[in-house]
N, C-alpha and C. Protein backbone atom coordinates (compact mmCIF):
# COMPACT_ATOMS: atom_id res chain seq x y z
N UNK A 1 75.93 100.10 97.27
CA UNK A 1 76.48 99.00 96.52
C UNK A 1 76.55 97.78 97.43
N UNK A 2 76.18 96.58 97.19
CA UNK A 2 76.02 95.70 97.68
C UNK A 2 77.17 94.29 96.66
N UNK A 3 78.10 93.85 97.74
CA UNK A 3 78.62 92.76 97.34
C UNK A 3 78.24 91.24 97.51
N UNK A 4 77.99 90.58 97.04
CA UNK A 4 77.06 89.44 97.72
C UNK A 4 78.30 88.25 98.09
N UNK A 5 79.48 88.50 97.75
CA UNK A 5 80.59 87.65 98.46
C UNK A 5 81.46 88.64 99.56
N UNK A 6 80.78 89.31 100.29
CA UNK A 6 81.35 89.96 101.02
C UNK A 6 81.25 89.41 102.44
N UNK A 7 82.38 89.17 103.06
CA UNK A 7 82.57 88.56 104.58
C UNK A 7 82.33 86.76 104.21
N UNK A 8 82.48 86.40 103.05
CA UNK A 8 82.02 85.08 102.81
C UNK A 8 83.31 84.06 102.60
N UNK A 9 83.42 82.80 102.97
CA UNK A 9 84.75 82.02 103.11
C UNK A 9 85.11 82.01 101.74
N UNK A 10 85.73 82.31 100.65
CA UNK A 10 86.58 81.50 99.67
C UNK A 10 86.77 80.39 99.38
N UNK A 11 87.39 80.09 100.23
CA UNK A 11 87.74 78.64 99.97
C UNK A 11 86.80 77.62 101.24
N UNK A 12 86.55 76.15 100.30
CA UNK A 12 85.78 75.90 101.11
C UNK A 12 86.30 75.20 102.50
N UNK A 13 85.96 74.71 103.36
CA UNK A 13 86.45 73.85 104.17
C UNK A 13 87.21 72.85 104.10
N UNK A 14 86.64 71.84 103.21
CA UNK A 14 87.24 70.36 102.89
C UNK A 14 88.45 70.93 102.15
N UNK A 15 88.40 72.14 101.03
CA UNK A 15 89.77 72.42 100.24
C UNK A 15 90.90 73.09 101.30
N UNK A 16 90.34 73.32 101.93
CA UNK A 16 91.03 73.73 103.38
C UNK A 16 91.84 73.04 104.07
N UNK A 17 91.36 71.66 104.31
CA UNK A 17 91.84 70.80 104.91
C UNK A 17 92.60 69.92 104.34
N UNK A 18 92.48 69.38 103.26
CA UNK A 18 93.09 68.80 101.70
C UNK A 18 94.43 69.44 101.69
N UNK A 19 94.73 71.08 101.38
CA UNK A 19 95.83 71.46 101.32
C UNK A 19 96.39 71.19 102.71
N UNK A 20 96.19 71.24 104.16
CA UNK A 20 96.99 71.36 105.44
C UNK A 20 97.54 69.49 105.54
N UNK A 21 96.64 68.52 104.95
CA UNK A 21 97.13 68.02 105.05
C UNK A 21 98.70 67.38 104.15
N UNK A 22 98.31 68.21 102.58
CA UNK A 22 99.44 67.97 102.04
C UNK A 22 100.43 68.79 102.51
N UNK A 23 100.30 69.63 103.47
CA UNK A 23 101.40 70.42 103.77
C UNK A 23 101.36 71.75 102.84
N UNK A 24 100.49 72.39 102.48
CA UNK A 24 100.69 73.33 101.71
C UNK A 24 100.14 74.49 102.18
N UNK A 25 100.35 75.68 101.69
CA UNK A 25 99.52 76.42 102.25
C UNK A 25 99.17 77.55 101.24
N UNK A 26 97.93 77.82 101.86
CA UNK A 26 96.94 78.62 100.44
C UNK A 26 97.89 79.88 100.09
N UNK A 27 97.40 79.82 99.21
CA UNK A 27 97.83 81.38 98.93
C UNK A 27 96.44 82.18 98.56
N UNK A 28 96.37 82.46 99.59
CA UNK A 28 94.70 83.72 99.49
C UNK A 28 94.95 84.66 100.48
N UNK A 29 94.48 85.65 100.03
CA UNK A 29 95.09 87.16 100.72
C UNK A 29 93.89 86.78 102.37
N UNK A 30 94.39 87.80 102.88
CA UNK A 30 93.43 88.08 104.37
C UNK A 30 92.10 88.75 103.48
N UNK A 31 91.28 88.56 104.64
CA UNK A 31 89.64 88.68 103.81
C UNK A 31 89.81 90.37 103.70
N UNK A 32 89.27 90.76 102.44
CA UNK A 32 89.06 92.11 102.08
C UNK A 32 89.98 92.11 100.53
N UNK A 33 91.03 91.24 100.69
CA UNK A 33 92.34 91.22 99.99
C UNK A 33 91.64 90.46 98.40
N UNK A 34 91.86 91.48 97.48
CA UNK A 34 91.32 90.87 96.04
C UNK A 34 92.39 90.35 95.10
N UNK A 35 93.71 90.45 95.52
CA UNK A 35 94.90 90.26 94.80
C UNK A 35 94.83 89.15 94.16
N UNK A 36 94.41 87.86 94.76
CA UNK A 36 94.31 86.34 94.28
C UNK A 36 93.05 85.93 93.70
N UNK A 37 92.32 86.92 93.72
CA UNK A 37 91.20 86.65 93.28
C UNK A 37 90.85 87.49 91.83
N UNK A 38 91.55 88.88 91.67
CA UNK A 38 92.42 89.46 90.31
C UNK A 38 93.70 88.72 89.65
N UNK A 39 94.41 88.32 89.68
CA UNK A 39 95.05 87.63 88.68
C UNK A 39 94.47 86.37 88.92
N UNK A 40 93.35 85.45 89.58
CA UNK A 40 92.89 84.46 88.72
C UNK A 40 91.90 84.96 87.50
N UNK A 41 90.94 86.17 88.51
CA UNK A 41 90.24 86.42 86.64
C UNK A 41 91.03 86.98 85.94
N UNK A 42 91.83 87.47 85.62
CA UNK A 42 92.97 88.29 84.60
C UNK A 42 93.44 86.74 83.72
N UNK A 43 94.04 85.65 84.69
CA UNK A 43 94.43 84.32 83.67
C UNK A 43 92.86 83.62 82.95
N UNK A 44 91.93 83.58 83.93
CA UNK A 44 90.25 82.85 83.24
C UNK A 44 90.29 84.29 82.18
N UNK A 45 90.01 85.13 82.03
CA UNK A 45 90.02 86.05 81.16
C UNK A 45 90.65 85.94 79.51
N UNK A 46 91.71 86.15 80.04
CA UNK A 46 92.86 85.60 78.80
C UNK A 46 92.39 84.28 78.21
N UNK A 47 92.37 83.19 79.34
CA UNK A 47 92.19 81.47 78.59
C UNK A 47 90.40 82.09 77.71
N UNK A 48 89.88 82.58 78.17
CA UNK A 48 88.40 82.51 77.53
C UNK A 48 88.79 83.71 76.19
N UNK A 49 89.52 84.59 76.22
CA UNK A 49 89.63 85.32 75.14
C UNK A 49 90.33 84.75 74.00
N UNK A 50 91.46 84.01 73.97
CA UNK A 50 92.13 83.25 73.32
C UNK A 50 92.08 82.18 73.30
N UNK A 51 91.29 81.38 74.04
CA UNK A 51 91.44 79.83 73.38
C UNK A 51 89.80 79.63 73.39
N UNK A 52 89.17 79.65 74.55
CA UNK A 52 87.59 79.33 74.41
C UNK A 52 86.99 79.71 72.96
N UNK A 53 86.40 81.26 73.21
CA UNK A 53 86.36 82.08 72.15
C UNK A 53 86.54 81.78 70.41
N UNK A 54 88.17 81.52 70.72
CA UNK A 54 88.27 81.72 69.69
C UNK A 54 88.29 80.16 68.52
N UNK A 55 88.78 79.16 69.30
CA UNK A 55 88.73 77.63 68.57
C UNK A 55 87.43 76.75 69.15
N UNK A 56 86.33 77.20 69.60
CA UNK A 56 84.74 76.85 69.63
C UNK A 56 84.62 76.98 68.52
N UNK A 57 83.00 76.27 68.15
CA UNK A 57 82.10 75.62 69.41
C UNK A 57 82.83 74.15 69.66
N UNK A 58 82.51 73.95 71.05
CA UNK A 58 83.60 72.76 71.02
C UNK A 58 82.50 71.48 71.13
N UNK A 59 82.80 70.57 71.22
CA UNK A 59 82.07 69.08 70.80
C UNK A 59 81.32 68.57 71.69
N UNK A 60 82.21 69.00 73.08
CA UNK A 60 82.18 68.23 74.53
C UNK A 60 83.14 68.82 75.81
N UNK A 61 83.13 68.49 77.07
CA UNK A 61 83.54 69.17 77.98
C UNK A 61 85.13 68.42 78.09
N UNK A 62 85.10 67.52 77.76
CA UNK A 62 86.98 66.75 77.53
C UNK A 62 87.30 67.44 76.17
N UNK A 63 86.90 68.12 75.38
CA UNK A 63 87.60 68.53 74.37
C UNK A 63 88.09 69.90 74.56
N UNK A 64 87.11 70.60 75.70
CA UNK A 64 87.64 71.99 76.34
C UNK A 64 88.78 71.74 77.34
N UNK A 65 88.33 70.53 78.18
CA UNK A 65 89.32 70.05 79.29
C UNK A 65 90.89 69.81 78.48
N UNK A 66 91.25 69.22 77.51
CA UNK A 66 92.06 68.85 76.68
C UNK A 66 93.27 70.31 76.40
N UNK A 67 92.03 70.89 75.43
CA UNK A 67 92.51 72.14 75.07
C UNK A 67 92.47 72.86 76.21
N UNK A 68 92.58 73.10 76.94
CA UNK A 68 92.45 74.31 78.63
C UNK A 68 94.14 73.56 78.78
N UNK A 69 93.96 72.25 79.07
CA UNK A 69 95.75 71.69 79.23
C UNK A 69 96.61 72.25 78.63
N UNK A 70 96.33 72.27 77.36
CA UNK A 70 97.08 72.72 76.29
C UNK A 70 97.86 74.52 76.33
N UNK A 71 96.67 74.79 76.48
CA UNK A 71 96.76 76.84 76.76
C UNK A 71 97.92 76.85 77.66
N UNK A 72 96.95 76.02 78.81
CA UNK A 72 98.02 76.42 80.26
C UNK A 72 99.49 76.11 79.82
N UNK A 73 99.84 74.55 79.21
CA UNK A 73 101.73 74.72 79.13
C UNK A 73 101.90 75.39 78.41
N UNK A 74 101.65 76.16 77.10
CA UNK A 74 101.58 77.40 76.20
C UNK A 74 101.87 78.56 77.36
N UNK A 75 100.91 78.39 77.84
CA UNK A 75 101.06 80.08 78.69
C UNK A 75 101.91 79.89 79.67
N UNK A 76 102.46 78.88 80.13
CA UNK A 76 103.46 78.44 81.50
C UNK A 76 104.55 78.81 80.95
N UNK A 77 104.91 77.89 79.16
CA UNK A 77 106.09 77.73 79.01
C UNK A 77 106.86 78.65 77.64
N UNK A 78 105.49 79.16 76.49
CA UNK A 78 106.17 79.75 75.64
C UNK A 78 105.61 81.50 75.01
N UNK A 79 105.20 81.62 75.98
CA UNK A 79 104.37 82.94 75.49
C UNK A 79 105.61 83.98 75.85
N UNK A 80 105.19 84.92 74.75
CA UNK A 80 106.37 86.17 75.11
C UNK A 80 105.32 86.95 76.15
N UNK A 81 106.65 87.49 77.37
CA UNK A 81 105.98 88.28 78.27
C UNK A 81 107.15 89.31 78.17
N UNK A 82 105.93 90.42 78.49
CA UNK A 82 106.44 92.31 78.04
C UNK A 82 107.68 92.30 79.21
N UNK A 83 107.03 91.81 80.45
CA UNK A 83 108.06 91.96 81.64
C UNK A 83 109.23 91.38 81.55
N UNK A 84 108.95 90.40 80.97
CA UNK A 84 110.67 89.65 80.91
C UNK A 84 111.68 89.81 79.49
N UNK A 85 111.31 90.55 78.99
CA UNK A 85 112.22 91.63 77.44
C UNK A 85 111.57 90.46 76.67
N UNK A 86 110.30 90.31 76.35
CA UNK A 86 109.19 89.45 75.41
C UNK A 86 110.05 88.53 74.93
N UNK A 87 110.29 87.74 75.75
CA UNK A 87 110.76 86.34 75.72
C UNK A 87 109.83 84.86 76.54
N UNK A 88 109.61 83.82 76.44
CA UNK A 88 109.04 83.17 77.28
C UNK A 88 109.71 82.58 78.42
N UNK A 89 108.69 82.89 79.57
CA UNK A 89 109.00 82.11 80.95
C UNK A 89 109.96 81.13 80.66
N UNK A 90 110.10 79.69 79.93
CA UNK A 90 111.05 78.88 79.96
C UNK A 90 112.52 79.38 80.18
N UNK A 91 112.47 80.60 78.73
CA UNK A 91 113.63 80.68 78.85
C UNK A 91 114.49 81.44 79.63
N UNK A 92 113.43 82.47 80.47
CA UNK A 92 113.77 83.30 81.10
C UNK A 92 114.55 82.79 82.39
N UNK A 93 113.61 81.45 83.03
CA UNK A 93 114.38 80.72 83.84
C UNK A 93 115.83 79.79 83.59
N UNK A 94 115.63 79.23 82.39
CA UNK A 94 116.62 78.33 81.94
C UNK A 94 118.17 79.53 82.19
N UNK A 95 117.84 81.33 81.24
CA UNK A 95 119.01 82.15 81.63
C UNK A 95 118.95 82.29 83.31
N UNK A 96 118.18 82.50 84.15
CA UNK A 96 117.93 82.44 85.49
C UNK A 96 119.29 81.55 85.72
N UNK A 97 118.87 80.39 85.82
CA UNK A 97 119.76 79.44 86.21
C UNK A 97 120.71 78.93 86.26
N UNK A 98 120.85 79.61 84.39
CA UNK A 98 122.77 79.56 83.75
C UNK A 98 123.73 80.67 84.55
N UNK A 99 122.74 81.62 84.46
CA UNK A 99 123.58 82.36 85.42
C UNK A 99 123.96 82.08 86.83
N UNK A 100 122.87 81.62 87.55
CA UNK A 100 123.17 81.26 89.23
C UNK A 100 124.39 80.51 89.03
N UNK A 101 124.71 79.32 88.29
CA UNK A 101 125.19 78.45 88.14
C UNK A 101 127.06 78.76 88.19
N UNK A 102 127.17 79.95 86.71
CA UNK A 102 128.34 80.28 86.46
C UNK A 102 128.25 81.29 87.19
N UNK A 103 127.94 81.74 88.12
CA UNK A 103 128.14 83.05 89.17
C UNK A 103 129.35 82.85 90.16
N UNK A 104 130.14 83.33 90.45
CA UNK A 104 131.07 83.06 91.34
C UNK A 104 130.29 83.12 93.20
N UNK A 105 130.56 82.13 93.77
CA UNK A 105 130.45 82.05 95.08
C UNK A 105 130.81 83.66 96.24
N UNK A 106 129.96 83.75 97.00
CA UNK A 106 130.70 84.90 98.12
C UNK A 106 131.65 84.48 98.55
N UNK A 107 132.48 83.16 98.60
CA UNK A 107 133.37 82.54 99.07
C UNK A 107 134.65 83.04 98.05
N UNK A 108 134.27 83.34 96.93
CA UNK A 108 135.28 83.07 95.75
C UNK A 108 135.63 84.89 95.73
N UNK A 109 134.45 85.53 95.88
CA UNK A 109 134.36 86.54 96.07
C UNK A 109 135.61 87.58 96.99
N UNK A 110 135.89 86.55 98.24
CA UNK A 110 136.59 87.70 99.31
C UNK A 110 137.65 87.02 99.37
């Protein structure tokens, strides 16, 4: 079996340098590591099963660009997920936060 991205950079140079200078830093596994490279096709997967797919043929490449915007705050902000008791991310954080909030301090604590 032959991989033809095997031992090969990911990311390119210039995107390399782009993020160090904003101060950021990649998130890509050590080489061998497929983790970041499986849940991006798992999300391209999904966007092409449910939105490409299914509301084509589209007109033009800003009308996919448009709608791709669209999916993503959909899928950021209101999709039910199994993991979080099929509720959406928003709200899961918004309770996240109510709680941190009204939580009593370790201070209040002892």
């Amino acid at each position: 079996m032959h991989h033809s991205d095997r031992g090969s950079q990911y990311l390119s140079i210039r995107y390399t340098e782009r993020l160090a200078e904003a101060g950021i830093e990649p998130s890509v596994g050590s080489k061998g590591d497929s983790y970041d490279n499986a849940l991006a096709e798992t999300v391209i997967g999904l966007c092409k099963t449910e939105l490409i797919r299914q509301r084509g043929p589209w007109r033009g490449l800003e009308d996919v660009e448009i709608a791709t915007l669209e999916w993503v705050w959909w899928y950021n902000r209101h999709r039910l997920m199994e993991g979080l008791g099929y509720i959406p991310p928003v709200e899961y954080e918004e309770a996240y936060e109510n709680h941190r909030a009204n939580a009593p301090s370790a201070e209040a604590l002892t």
